[in-house]
C-alpha atoms as a PDB file:
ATOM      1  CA  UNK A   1      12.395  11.567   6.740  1.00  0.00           C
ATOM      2  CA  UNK A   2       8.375  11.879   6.041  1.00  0.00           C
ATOM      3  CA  UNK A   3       6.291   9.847   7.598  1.00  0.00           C
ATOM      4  CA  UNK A   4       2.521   9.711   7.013  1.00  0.00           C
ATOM      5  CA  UNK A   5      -0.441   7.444   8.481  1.00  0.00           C
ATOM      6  CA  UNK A   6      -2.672   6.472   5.712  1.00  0.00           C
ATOM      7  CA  UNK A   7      -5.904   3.698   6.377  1.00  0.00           C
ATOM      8  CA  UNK A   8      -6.562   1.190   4.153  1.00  0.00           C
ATOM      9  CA  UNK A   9     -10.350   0.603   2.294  1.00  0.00           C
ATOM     10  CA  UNK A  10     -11.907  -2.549   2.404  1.00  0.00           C
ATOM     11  CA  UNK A  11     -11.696  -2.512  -1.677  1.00  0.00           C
ATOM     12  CA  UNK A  12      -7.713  -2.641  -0.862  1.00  0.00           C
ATOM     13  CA  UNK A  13      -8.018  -6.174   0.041  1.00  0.00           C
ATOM     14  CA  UNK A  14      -7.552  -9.634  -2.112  1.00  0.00           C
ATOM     15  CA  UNK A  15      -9.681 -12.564  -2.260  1.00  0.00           C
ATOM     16  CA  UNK A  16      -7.280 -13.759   0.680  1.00  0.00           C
ATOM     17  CA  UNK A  17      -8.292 -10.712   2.730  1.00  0.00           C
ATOM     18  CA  UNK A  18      -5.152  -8.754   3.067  1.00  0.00           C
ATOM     19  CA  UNK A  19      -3.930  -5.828   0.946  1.00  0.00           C
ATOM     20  CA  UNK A  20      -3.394  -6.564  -2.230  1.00  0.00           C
ATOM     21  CA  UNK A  21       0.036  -6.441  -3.685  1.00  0.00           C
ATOM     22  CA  UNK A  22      -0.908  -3.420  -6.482  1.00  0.00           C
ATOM     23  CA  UNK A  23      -1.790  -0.924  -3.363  1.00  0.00           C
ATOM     24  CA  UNK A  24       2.018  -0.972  -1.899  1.00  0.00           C
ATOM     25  CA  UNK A  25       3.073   1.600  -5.287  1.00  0.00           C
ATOM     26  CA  UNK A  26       0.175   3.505  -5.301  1.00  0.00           C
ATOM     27  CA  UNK A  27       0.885   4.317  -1.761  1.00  0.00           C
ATOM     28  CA  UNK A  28       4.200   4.835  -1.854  1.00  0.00           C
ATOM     29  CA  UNK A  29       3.570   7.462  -5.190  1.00  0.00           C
ATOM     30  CA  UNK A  30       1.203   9.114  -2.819  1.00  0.00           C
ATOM     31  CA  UNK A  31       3.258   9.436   0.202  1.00  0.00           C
ATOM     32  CA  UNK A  32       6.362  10.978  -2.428  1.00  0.00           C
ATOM     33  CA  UNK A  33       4.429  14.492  -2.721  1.00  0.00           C
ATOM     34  CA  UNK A  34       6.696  16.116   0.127  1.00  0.00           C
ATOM     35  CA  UNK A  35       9.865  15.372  -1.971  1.00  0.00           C
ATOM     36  CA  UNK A  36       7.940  16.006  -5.493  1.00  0.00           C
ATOM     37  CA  UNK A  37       7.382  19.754  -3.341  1.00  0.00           C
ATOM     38  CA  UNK A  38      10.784  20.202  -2.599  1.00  0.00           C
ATOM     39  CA  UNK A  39      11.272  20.301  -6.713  1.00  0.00           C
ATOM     40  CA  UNK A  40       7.660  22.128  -7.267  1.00  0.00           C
ATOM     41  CA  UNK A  41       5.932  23.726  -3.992  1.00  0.00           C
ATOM     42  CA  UNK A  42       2.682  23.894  -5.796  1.00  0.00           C
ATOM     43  CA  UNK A  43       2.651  20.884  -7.748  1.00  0.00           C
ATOM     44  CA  UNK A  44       1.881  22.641 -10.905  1.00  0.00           C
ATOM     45  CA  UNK A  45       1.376  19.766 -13.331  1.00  0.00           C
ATOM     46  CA  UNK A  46       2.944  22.564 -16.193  1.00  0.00           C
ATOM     47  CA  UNK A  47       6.447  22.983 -13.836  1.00  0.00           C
ATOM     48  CA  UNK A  48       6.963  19.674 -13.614  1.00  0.00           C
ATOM     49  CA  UNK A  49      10.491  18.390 -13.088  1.00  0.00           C
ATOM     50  CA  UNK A  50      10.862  14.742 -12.273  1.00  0.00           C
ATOM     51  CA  UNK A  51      10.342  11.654 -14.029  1.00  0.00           C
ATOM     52  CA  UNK A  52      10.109   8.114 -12.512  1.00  0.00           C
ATOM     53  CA  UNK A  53      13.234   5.979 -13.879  1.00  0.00           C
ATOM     54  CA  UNK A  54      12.714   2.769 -11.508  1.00  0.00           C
ATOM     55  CA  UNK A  55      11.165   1.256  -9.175  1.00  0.00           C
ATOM     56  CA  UNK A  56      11.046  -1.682  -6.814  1.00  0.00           C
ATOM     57  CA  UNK A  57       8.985  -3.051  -4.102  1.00  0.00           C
ATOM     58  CA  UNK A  58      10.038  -5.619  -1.502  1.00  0.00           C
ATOM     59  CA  UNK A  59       6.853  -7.707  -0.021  1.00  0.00           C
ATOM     60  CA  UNK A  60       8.377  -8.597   3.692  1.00  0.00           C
ATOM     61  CA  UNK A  61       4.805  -9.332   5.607  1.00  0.00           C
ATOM     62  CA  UNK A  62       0.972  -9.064   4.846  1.00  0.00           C
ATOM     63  CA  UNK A  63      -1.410  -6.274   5.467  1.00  0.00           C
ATOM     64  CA  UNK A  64      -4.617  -6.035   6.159  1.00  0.00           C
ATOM     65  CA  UNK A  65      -8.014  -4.024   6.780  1.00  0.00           C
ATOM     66  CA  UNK A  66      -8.812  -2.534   9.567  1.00  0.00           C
ATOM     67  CA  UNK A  67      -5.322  -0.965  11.022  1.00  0.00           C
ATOM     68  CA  UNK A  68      -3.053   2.170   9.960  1.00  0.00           C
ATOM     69  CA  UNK A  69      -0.620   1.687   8.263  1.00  0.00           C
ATOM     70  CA  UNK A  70       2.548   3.797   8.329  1.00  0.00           C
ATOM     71  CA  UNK A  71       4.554   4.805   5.208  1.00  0.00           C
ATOM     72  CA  UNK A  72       7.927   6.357   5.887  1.00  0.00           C
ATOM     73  CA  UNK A  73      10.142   8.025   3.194  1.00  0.00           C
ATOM     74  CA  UNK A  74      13.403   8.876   3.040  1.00  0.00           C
ATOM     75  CA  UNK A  75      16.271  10.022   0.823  1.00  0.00           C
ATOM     76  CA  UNK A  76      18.841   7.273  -0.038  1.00  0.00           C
ATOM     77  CA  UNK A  77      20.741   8.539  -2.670  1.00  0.00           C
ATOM     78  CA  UNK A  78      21.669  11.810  -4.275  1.00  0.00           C
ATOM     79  CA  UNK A  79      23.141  11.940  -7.863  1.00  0.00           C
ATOM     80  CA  UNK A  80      24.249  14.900 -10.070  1.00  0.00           C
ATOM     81  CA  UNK A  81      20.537  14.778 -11.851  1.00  0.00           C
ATOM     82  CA  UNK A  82      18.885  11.642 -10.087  1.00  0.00           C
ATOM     83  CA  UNK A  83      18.108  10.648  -6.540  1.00  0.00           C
ATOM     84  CA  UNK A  84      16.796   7.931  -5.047  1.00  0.00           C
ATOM     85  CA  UNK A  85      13.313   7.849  -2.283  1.00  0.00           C
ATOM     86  CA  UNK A  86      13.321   4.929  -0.123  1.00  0.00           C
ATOM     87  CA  UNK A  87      10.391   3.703   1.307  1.00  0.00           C
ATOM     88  CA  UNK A  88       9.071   1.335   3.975  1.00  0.00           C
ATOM     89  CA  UNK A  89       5.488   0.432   5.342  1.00  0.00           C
ATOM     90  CA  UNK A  90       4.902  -0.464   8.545  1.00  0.00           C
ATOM     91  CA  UNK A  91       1.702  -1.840  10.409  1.00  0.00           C
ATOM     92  CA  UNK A  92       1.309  -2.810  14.159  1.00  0.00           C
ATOM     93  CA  UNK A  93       5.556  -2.502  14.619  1.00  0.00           C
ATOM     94  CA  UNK A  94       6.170  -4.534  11.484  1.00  0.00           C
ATOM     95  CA  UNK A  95       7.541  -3.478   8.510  1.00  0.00           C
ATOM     96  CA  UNK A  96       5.413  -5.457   5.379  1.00  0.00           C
ATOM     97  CA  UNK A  97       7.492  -3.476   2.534  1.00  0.00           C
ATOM     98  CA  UNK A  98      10.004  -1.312   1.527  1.00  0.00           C
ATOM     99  CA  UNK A  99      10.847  -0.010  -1.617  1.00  0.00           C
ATOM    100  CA  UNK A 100      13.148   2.108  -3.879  1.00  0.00           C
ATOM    101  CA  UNK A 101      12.063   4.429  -6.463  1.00  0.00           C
ATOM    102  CA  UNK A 102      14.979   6.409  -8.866  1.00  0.00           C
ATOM    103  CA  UNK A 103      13.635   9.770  -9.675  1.00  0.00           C
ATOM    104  CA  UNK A 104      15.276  12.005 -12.702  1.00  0.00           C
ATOM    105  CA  UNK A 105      15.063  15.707 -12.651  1.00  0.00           C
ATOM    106  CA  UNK A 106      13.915  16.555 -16.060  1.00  0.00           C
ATOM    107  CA  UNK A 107      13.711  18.990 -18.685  1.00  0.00           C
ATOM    108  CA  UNK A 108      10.721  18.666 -20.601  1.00  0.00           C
ATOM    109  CA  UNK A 109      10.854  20.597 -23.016  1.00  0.00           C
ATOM    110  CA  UNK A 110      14.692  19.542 -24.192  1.00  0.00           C
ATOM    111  CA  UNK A 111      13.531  15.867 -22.545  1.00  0.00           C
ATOM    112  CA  UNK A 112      16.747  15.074 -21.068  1.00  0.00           C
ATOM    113  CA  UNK A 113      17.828  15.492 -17.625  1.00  0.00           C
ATOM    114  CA  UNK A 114      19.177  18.243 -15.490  1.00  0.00           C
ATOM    115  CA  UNK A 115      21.278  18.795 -12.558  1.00  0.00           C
ATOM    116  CA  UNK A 116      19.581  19.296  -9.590  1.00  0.00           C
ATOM    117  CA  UNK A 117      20.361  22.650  -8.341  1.00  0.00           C
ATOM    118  CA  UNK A 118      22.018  23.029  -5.060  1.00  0.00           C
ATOM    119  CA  UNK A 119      19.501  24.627  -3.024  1.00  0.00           C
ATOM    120  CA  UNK A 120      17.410  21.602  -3.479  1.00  0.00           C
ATOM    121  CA  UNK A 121      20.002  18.880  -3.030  1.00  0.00           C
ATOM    122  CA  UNK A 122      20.531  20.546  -0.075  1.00  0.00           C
ATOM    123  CA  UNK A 123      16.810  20.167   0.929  1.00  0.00           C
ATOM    124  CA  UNK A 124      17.176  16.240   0.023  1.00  0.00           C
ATOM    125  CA  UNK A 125      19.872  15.872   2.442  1.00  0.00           C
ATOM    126  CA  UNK A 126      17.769  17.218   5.179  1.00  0.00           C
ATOM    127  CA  UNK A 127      16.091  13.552   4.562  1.00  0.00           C
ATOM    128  CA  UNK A 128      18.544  11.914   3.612  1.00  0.00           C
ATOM    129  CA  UNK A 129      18.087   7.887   5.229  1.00  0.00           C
ATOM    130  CA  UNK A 130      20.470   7.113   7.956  1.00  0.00           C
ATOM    131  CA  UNK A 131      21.817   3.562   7.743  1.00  0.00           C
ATOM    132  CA  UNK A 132      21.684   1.796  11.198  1.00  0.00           C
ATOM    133  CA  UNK A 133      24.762  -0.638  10.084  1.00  0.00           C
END
């Protein structure tokens, strides 16, 4: 799992002072650079390898200005050419969101997918989510 701290800017907030709903993807793009480096160490825009397929965001509390907030990600799922990151945030021991985002490993040039190759998968499963059930 990756876990980062991030702190929010006033111009995050709504009219109703908490964080507006639109920041929860942004952040959770941001805080998927560790896995986008498992794929591309660099991030060289002109090696890229994934595309975004889906994603989905869960509202479970509010947010607001003024405390860190934590984003954890994880590994949930691990396909022949897609995988899935799982992420939650979390502020002052509550988690306000979780989400799901399917990623594709991609070929641009023959724009279809690709296997991800084993050295990698097995770099996923080093963060792969552990279910608590």
């Amino acid at each position: 799992m990756f876990s980062e701290i991030i702190t929010p800017r006033f111009s995050d907030t709504d009219a109703l002072g908490h964080i507006n709903n639109t920041m929860v993807p942004i952040w959770f793009e941001g805080a998927r650079d560790p896995v986008f480096r498992l794929f591309m160490p660099e991030l060289a825009i002109k090696e890229w390898q994934l595309i975004l397929a889906k994603i989905d965001v869960s509202y479970l509390g509010q947010m607001f200005y003024g405390e860190g907030i934590e984003i954890k990600t994880s590994i949930s799922r691990i396909g022949n050419s897609s995988f899935d990151v799982y992420q939650e945030l979390w502020q002052k021991n509550h988690l306000c969101a979780s989400g799901t985002a399917v990623m594709i490993h991609f070929c641009y040039k023959n724009q279809s997918s690709k296997a991800i190759p084993e050295q990698i998968k097995n770099s996923l499963i080093l963060h792969k989510k552990v279910n608590s059930k």
